[in-house]
C-alpha atoms as a PDB file:
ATOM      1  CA  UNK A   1     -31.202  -5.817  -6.568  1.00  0.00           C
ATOM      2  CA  UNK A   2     -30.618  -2.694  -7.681  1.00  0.00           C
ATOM      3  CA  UNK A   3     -28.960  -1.136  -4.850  1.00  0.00           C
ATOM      4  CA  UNK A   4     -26.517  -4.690  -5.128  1.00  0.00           C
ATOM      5  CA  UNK A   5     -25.656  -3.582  -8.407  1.00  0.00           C
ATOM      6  CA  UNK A   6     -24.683  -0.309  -7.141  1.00  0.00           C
ATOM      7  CA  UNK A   7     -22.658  -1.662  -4.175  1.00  0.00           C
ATOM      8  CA  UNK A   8     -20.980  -3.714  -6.921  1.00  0.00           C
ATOM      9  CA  UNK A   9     -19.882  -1.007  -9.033  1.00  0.00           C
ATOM     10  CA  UNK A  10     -18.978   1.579  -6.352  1.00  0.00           C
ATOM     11  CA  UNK A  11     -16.919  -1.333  -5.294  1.00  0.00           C
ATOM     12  CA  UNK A  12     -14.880  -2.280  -8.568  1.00  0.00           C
ATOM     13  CA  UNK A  13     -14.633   1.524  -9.092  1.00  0.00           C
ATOM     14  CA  UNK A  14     -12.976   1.935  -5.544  1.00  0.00           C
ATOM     15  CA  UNK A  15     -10.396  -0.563  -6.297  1.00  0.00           C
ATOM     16  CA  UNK A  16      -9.745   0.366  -9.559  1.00  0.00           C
ATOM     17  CA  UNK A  17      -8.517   4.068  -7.989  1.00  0.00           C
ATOM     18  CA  UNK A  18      -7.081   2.788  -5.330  1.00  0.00           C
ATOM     19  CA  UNK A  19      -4.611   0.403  -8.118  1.00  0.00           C
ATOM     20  CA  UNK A  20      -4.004   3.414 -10.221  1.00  0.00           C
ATOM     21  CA  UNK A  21      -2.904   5.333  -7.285  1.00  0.00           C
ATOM     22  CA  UNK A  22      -0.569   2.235  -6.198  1.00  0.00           C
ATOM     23  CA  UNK A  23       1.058   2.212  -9.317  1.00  0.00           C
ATOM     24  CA  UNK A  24       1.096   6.161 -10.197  1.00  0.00           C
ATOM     25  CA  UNK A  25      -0.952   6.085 -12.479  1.00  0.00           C
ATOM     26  CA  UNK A  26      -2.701   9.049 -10.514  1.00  0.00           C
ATOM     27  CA  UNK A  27      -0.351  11.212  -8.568  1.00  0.00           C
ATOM     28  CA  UNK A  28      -0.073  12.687  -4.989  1.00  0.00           C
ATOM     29  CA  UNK A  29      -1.555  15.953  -5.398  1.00  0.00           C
ATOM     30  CA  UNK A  30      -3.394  15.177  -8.491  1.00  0.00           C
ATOM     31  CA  UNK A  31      -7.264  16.539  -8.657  1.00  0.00           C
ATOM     32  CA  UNK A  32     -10.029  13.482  -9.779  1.00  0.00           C
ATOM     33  CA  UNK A  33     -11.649  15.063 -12.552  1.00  0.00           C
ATOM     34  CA  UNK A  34     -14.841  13.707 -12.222  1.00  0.00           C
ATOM     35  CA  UNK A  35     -15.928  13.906 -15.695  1.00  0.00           C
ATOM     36  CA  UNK A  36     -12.792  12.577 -17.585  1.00  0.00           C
ATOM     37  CA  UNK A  37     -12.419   9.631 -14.556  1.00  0.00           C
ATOM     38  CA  UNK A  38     -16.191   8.543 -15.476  1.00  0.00           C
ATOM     39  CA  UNK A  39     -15.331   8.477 -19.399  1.00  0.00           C
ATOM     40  CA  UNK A  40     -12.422   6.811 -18.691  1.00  0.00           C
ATOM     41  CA  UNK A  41     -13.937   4.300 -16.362  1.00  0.00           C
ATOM     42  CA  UNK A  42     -17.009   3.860 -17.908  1.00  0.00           C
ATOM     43  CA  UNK A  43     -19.314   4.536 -15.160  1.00  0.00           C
ATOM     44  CA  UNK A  44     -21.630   7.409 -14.011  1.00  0.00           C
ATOM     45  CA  UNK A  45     -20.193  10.201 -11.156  1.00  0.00           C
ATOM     46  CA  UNK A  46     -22.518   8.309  -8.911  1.00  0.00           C
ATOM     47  CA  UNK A  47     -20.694   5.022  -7.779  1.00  0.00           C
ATOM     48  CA  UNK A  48     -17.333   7.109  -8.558  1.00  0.00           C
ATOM     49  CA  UNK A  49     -18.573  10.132  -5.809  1.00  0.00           C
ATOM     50  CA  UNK A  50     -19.031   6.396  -3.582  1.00  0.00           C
ATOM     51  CA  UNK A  51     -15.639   5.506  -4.287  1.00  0.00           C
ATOM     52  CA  UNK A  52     -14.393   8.804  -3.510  1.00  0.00           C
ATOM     53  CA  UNK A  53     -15.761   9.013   0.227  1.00  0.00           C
ATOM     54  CA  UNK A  54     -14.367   5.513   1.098  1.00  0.00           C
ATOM     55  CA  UNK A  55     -10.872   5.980  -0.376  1.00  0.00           C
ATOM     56  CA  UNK A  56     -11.091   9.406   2.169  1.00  0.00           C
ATOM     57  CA  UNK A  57     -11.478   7.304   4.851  1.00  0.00           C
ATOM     58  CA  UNK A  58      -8.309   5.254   3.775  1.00  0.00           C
ATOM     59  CA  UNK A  59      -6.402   8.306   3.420  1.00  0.00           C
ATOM     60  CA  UNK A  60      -5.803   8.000  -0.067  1.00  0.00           C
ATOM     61  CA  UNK A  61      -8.254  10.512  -1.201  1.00  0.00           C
ATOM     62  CA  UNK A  62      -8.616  14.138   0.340  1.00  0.00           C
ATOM     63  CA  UNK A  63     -11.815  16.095  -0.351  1.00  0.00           C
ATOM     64  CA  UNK A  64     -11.507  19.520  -0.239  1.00  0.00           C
ATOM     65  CA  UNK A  65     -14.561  22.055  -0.063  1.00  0.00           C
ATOM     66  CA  UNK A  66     -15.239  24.232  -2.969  1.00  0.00           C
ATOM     67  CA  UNK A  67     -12.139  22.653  -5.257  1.00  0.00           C
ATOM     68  CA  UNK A  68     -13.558  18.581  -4.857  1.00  0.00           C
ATOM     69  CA  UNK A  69     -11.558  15.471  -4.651  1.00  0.00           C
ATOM     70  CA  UNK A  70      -7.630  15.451  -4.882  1.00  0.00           C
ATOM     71  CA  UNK A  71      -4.941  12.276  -4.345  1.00  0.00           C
ATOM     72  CA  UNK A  72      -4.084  12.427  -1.056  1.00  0.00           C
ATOM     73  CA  UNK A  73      -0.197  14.470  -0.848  1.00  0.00           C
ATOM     74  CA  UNK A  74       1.556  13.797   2.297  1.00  0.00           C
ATOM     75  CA  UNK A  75       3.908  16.044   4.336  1.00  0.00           C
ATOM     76  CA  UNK A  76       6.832  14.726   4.925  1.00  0.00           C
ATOM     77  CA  UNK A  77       6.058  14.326   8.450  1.00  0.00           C
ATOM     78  CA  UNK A  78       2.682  12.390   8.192  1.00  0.00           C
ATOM     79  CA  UNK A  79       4.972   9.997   5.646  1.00  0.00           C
ATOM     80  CA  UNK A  80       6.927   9.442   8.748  1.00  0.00           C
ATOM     81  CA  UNK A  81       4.063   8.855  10.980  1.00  0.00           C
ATOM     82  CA  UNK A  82       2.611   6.366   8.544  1.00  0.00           C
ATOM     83  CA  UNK A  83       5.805   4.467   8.834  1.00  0.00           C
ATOM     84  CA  UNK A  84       5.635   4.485  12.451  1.00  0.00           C
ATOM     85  CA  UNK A  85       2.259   2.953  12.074  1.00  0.00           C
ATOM     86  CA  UNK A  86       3.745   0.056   9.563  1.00  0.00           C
ATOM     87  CA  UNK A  87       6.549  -0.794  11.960  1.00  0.00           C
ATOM     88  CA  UNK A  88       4.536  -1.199  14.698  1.00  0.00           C
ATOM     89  CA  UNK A  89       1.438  -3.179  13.298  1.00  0.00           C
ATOM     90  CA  UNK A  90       3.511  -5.347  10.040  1.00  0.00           C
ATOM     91  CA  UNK A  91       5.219  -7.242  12.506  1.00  0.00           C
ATOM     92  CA  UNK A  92       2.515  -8.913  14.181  1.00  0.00           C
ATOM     93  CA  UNK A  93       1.329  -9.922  10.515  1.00  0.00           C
ATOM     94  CA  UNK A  94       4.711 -11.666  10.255  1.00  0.00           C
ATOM     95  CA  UNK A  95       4.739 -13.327  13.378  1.00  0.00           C
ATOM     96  CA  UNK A  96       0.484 -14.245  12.872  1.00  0.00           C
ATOM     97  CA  UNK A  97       1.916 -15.375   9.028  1.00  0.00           C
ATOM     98  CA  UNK A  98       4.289 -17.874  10.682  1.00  0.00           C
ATOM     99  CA  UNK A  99       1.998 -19.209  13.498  1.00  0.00           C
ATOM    100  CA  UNK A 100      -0.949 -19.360  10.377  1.00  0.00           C
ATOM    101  CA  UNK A 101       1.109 -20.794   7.633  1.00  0.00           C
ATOM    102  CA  UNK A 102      -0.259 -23.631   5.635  1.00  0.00           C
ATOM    103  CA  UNK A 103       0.115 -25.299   2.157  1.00  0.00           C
ATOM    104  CA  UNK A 104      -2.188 -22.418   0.160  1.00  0.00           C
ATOM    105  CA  UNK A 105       0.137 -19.947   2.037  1.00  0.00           C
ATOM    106  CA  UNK A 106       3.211 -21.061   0.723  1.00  0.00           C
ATOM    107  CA  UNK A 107       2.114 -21.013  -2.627  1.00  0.00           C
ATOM    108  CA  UNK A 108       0.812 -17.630  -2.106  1.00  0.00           C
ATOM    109  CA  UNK A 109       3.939 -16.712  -0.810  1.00  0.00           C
ATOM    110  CA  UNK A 110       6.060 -17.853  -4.010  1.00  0.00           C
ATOM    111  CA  UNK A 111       4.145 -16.414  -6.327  1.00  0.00           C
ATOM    112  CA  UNK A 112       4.496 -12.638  -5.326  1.00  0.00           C
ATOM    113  CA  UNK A 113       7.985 -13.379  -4.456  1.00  0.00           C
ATOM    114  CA  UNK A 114       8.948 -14.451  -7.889  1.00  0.00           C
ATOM    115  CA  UNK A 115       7.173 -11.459  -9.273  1.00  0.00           C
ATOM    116  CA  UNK A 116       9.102  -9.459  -7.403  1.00  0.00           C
ATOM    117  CA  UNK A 117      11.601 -10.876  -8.412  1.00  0.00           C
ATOM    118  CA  UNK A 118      10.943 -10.537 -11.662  1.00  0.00           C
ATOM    119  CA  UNK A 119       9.924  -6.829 -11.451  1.00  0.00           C
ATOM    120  CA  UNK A 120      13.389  -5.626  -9.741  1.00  0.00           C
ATOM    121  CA  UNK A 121      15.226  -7.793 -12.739  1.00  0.00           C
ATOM    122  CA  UNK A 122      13.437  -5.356 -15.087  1.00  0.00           C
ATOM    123  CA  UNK A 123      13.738  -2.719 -13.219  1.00  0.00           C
ATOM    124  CA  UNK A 124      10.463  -0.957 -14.325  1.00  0.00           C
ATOM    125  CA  UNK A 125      10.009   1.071 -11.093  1.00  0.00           C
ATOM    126  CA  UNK A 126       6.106   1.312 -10.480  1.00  0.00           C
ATOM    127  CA  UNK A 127       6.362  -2.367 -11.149  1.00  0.00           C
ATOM    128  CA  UNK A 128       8.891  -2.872  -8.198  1.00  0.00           C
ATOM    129  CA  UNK A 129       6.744  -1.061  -5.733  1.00  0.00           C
ATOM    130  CA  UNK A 130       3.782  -2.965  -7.035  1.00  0.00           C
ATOM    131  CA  UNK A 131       5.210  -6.164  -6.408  1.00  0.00           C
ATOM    132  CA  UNK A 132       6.722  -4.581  -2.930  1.00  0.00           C
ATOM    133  CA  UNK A 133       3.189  -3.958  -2.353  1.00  0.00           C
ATOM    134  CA  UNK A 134       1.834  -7.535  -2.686  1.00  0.00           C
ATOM    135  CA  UNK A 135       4.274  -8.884  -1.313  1.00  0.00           C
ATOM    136  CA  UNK A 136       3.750  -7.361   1.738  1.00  0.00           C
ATOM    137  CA  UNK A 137      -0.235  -8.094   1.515  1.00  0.00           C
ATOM    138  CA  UNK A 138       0.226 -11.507   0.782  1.00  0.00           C
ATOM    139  CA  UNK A 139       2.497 -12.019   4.475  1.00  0.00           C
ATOM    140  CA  UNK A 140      -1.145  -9.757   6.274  1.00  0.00           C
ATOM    141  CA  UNK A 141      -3.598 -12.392   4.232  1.00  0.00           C
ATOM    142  CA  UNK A 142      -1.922 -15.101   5.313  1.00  0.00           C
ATOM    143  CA  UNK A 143      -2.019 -13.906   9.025  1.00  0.00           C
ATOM    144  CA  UNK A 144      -5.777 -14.096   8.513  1.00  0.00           C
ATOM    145  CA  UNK A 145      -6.109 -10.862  10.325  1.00  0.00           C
ATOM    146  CA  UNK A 146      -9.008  -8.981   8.151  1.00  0.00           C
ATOM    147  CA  UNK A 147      -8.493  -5.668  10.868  1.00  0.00           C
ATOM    148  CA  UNK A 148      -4.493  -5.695  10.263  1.00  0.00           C
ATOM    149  CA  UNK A 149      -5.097  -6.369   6.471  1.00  0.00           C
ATOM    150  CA  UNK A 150      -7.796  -3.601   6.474  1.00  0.00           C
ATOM    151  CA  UNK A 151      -5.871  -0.975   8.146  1.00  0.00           C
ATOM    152  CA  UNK A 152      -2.218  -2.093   6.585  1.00  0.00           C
ATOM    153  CA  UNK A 153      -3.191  -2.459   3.065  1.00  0.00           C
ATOM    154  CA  UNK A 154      -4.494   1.428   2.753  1.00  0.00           C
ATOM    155  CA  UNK A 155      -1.584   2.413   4.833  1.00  0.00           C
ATOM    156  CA  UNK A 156       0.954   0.633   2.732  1.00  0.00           C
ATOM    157  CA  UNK A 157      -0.459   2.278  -0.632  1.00  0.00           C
ATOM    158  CA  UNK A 158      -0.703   6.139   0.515  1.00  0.00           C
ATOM    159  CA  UNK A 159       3.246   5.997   2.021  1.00  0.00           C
ATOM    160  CA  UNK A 160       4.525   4.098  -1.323  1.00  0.00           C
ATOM    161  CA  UNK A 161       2.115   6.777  -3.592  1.00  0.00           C
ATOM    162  CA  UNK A 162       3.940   9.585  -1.831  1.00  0.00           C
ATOM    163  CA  UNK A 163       7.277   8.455  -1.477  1.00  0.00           C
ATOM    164  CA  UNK A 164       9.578  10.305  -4.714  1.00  0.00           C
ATOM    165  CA  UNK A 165      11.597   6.999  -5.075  1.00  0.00           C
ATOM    166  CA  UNK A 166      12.397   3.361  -3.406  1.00  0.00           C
ATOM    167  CA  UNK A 167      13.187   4.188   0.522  1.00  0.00           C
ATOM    168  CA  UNK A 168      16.369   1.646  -0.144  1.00  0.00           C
ATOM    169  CA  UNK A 169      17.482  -0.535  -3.021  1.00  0.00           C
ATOM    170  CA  UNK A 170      15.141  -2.663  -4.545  1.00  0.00           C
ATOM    171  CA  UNK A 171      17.281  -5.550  -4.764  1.00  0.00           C
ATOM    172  CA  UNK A 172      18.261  -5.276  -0.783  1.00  0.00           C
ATOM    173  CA  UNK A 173      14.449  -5.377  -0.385  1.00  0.00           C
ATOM    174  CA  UNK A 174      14.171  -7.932  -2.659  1.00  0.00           C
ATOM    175  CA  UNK A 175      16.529 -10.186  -0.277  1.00  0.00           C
ATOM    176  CA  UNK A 176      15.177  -9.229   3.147  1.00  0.00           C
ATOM    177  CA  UNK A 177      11.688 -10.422   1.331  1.00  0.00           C
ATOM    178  CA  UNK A 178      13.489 -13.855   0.789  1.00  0.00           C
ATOM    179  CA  UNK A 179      14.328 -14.242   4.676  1.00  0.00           C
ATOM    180  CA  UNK A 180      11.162 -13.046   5.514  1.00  0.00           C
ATOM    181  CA  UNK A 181       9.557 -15.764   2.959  1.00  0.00           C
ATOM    182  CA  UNK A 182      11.741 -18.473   4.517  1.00  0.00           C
ATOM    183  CA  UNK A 183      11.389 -17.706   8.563  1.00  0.00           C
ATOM    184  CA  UNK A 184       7.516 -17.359   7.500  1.00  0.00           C
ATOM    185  CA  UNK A 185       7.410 -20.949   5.850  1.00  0.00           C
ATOM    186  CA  UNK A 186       9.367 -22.606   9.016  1.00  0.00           C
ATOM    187  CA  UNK A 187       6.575 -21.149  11.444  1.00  0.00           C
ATOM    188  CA  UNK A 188       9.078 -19.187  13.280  1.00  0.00           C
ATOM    189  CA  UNK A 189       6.965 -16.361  14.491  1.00  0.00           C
ATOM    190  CA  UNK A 190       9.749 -14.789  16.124  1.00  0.00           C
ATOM    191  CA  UNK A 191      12.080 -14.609  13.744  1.00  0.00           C
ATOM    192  CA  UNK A 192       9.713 -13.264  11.155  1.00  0.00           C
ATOM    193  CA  UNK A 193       8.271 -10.245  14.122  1.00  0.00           C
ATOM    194  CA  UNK A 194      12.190  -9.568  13.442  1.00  0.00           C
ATOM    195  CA  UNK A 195      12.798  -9.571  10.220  1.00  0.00           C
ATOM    196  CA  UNK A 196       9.679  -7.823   9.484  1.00  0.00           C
ATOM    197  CA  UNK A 197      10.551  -4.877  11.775  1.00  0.00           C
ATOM    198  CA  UNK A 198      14.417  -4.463  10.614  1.00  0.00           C
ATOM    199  CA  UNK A 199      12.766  -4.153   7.281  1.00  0.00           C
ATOM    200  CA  UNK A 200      10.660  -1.334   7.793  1.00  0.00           C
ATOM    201  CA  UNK A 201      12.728   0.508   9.990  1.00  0.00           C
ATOM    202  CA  UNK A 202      15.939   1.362   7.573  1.00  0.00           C
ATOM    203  CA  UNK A 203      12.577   2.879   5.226  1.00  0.00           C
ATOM    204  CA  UNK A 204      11.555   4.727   8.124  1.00  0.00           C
ATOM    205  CA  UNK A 205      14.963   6.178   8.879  1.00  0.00           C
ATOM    206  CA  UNK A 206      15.070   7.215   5.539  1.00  0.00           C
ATOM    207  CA  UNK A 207      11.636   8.931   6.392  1.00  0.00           C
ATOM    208  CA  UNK A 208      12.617  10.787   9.471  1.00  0.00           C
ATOM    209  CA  UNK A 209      15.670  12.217   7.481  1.00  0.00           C
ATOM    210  CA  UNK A 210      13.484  13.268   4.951  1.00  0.00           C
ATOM    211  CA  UNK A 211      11.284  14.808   7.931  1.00  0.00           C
ATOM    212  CA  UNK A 212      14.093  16.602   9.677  1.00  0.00           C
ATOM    213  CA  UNK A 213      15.031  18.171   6.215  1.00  0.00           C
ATOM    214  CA  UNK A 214      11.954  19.582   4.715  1.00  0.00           C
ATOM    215  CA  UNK A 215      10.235  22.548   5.317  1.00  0.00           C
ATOM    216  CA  UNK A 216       6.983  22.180   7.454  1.00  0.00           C
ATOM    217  CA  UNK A 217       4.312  22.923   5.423  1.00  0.00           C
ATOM    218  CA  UNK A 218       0.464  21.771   4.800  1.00  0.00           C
ATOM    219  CA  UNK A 219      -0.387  20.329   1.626  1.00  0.00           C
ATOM    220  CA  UNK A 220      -1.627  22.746  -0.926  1.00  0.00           C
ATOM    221  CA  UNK A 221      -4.190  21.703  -3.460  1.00  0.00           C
END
């Protein structure tokens, strides 16, 4: 029971990271303090040393010997490379979305589009990528796919945590959402493996010329 309770917590800590990393709240580059994040959290270093060694594995966290546990800060090369991953694996989410599509989907679907919607009318910018971000989610959950969701959903928060600003306007993304949305709900699997990859690729343009630009370094914590 005890070692439940543990699971439990490590997991809720975990998540709560990996949303405050998603939203900004802590920054590419940015050490984990151990002591201030278990104040803040409420929780011993235990579960949050847990939660550290699984957000690692998702790339969100690097652990670095002698100096401990900093937000992971990509090159601008590896944020290419993570978009290469996206546009290769997102697409068969859309088309599995449109074969998989049911009632509950639909819904799901609406919801995260109108708070994106919402979100770009404010124009509150962690709030756009947030809703980017579920949007996105909600197409891989309703796919059914738990390895795609497992593998995206990581992927999706470390290149959006890294990235200085939007990779294109938020209201053009807000529009190719819609026709993704729509091709999704009329079980067109094809047209949605399209969409989905013309999507991605103008933000992974925008990656490569950040790439081609910047000087090749290693992160530095």
């Amino acid at each position: 029971m005890e070692a439940a309770r543990f699971e439990d917590l490590a997991e809720q800590v975990y998540r709560t990271l990996r949303d405050m990393i998603l939203v900004g709240t802590l920054a590419p580059g940015q050490k984990l303090r151990q002591e201030a994040l278990s104040e803040t959290l409420g929780v011993s270093r235990t579960p949050l040393l847990a939660a550290f060694s699984k957000l690692e594995k998702e790339m969100l966290v690097e652990l670095v010997p002698r100096r401990g546990a900093f937000v992971k800060r990509l090159s601008a090369e590896e944020l290419l490379q993570l978009y290469d991953v996206r546009l290769r694996l997102e697409p068969l989410g859309a088309s599995e979305a449109a074969d998989r599509i049911d009632s509950a989907g639909i819904g799901l679907l609406d919801t995260v589009l109108d708070a994106h919607r919402r979100a770009v009318a404010i124009g509150v910018p962690a709030d756009v990528r947030v809703a980017d971000y579920r949007f996105h989610m909600a197409i891989v959950a309703i796919a059914r796919n738990q390895v795609l969701e497992r593998i995206l959903s990581s992927f999706a928060i470390v290149s959006k945590s890294n990235q200085s600003g939007l990779m294109k306007p938020a209201e053009k993304s807000l529009s190719e959402h819609v026709l993704l949305r729509d091709a999704i709900v009329l079980g067109n699997a094809q047209l949605a493996e399209s969409l989905m990859y013309e999507h991605l690729l103008e933000a992974r343009n925008a990656a490569a010329r950040l790439a081609a630009t910047a000087p090749q370094t290693q992160a530095v914590y």
